[in-house]
C-alpha atoms as a PDB file:
ATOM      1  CA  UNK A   1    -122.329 290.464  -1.855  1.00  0.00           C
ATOM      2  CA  UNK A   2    -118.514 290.463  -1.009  1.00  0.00           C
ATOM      3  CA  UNK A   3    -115.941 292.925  -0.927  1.00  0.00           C
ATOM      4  CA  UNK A   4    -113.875 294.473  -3.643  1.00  0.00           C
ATOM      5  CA  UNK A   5    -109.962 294.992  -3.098  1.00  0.00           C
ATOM      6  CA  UNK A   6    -108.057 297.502  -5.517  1.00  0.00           C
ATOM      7  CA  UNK A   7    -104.624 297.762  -5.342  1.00  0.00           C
ATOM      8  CA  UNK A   8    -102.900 301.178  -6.811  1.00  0.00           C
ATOM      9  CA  UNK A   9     -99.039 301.882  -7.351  1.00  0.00           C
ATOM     10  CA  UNK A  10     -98.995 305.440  -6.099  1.00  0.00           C
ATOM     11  CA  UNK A  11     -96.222 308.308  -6.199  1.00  0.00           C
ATOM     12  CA  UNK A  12     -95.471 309.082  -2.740  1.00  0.00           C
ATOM     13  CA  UNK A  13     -92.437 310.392  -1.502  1.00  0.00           C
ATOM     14  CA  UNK A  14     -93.141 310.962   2.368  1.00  0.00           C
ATOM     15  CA  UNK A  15     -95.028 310.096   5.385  1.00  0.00           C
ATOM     16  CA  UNK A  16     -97.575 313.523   4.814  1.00  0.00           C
ATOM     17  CA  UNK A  17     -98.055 312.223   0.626  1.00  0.00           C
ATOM     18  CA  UNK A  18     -99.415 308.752   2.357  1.00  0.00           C
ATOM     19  CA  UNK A  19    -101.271 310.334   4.987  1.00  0.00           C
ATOM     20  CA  UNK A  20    -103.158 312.766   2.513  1.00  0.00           C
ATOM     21  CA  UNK A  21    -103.850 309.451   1.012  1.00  0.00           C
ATOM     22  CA  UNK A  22    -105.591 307.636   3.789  1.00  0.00           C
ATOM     23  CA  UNK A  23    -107.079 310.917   5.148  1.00  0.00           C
ATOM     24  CA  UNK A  24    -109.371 310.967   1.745  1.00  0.00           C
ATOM     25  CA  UNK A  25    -110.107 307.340   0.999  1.00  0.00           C
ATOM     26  CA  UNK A  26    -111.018 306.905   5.084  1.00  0.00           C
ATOM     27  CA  UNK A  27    -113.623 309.736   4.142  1.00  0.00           C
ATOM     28  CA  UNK A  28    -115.459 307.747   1.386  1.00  0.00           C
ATOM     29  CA  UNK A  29    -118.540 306.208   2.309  1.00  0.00           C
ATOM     30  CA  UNK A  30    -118.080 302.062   1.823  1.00  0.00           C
ATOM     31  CA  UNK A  31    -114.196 302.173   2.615  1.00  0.00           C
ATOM     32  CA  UNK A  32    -113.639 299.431   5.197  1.00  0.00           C
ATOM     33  CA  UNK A  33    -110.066 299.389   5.313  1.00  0.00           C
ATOM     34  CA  UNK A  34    -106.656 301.024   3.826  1.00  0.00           C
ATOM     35  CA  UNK A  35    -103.488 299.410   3.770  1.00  0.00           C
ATOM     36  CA  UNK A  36    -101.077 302.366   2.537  1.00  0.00           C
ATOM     37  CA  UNK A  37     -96.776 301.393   2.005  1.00  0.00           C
ATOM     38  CA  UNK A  38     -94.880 304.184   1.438  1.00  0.00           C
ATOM     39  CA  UNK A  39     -91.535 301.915   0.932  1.00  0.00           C
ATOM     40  CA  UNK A  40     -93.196 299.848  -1.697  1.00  0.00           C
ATOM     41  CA  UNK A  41     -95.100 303.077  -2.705  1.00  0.00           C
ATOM     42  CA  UNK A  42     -98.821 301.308  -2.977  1.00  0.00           C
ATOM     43  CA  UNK A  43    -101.824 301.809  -1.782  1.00  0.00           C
ATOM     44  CA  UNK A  44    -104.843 298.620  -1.552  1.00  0.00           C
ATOM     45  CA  UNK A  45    -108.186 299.329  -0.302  1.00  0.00           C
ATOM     46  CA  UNK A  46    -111.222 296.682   0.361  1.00  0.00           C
ATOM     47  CA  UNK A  47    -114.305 298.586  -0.216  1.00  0.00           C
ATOM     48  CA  UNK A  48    -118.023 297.881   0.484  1.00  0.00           C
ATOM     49  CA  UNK A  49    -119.494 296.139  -3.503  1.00  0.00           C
ATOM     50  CA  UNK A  50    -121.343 299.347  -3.690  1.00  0.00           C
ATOM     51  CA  UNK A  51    -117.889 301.654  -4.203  1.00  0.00           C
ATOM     52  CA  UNK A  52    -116.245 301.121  -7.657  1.00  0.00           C
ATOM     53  CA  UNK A  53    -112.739 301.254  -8.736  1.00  0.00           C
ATOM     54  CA  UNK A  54    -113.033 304.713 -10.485  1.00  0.00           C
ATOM     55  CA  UNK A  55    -114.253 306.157  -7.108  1.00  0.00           C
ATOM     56  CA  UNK A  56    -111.272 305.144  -5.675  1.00  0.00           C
ATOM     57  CA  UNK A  57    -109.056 305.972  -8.342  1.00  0.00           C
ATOM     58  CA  UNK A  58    -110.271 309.380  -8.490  1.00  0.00           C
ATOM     59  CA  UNK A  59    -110.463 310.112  -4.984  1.00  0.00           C
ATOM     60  CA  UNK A  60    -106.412 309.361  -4.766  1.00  0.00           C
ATOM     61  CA  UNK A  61    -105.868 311.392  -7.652  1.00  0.00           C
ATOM     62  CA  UNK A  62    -107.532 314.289  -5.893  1.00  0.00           C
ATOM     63  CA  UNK A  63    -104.497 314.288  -3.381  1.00  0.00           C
ATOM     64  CA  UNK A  64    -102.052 315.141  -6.491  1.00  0.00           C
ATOM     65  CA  UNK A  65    -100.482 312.009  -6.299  1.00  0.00           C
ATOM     66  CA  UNK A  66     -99.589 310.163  -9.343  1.00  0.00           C
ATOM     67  CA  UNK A  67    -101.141 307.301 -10.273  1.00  0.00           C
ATOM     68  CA  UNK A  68     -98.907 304.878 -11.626  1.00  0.00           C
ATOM     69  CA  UNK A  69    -101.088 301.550 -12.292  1.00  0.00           C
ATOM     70  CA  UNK A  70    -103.987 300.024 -10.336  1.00  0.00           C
ATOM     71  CA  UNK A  71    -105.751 296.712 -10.735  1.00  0.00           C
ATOM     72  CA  UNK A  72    -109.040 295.320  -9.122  1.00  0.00           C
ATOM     73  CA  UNK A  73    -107.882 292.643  -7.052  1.00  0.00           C
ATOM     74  CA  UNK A  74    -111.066 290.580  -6.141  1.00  0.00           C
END
């Protein structure tokens, strides 16, 4: 089984918003790596096939960041 890569246009507006970020998603179980720019304000993730999108989704929302649009990648 391969990997699944979500991309997510997120709010941020400094270096503690993006941190906050990565602190949580490094915490879920199946997150092999996180790729966070706050310049182009997005966040992509590659996840084990066993963590879905919604997972990740919600688990950044849980920061209070916005949100803006995400996409499954591969």
């Amino acid at each position: 089984m391969s990997d699944h890569k979500y991309h997510f246009d997120v709010k941020m507006s400094c270096s503690g918003c993006s941190s906050a970020v990565n602190r949580v998603l490094n915490k879920l179980d199946g997150v092999k790596n996180v790729d966070i720019s706050l310049e182009k304000q997005t966040v992509d993730v590659v996840t084990s096939n066993a963590l879905g999108y919604d997972t990740v989704l919600q688990t950044i929302s849980k920061t209070g960041k916005q949100v803006i649009g995400g996409n499954v990648v591969e």
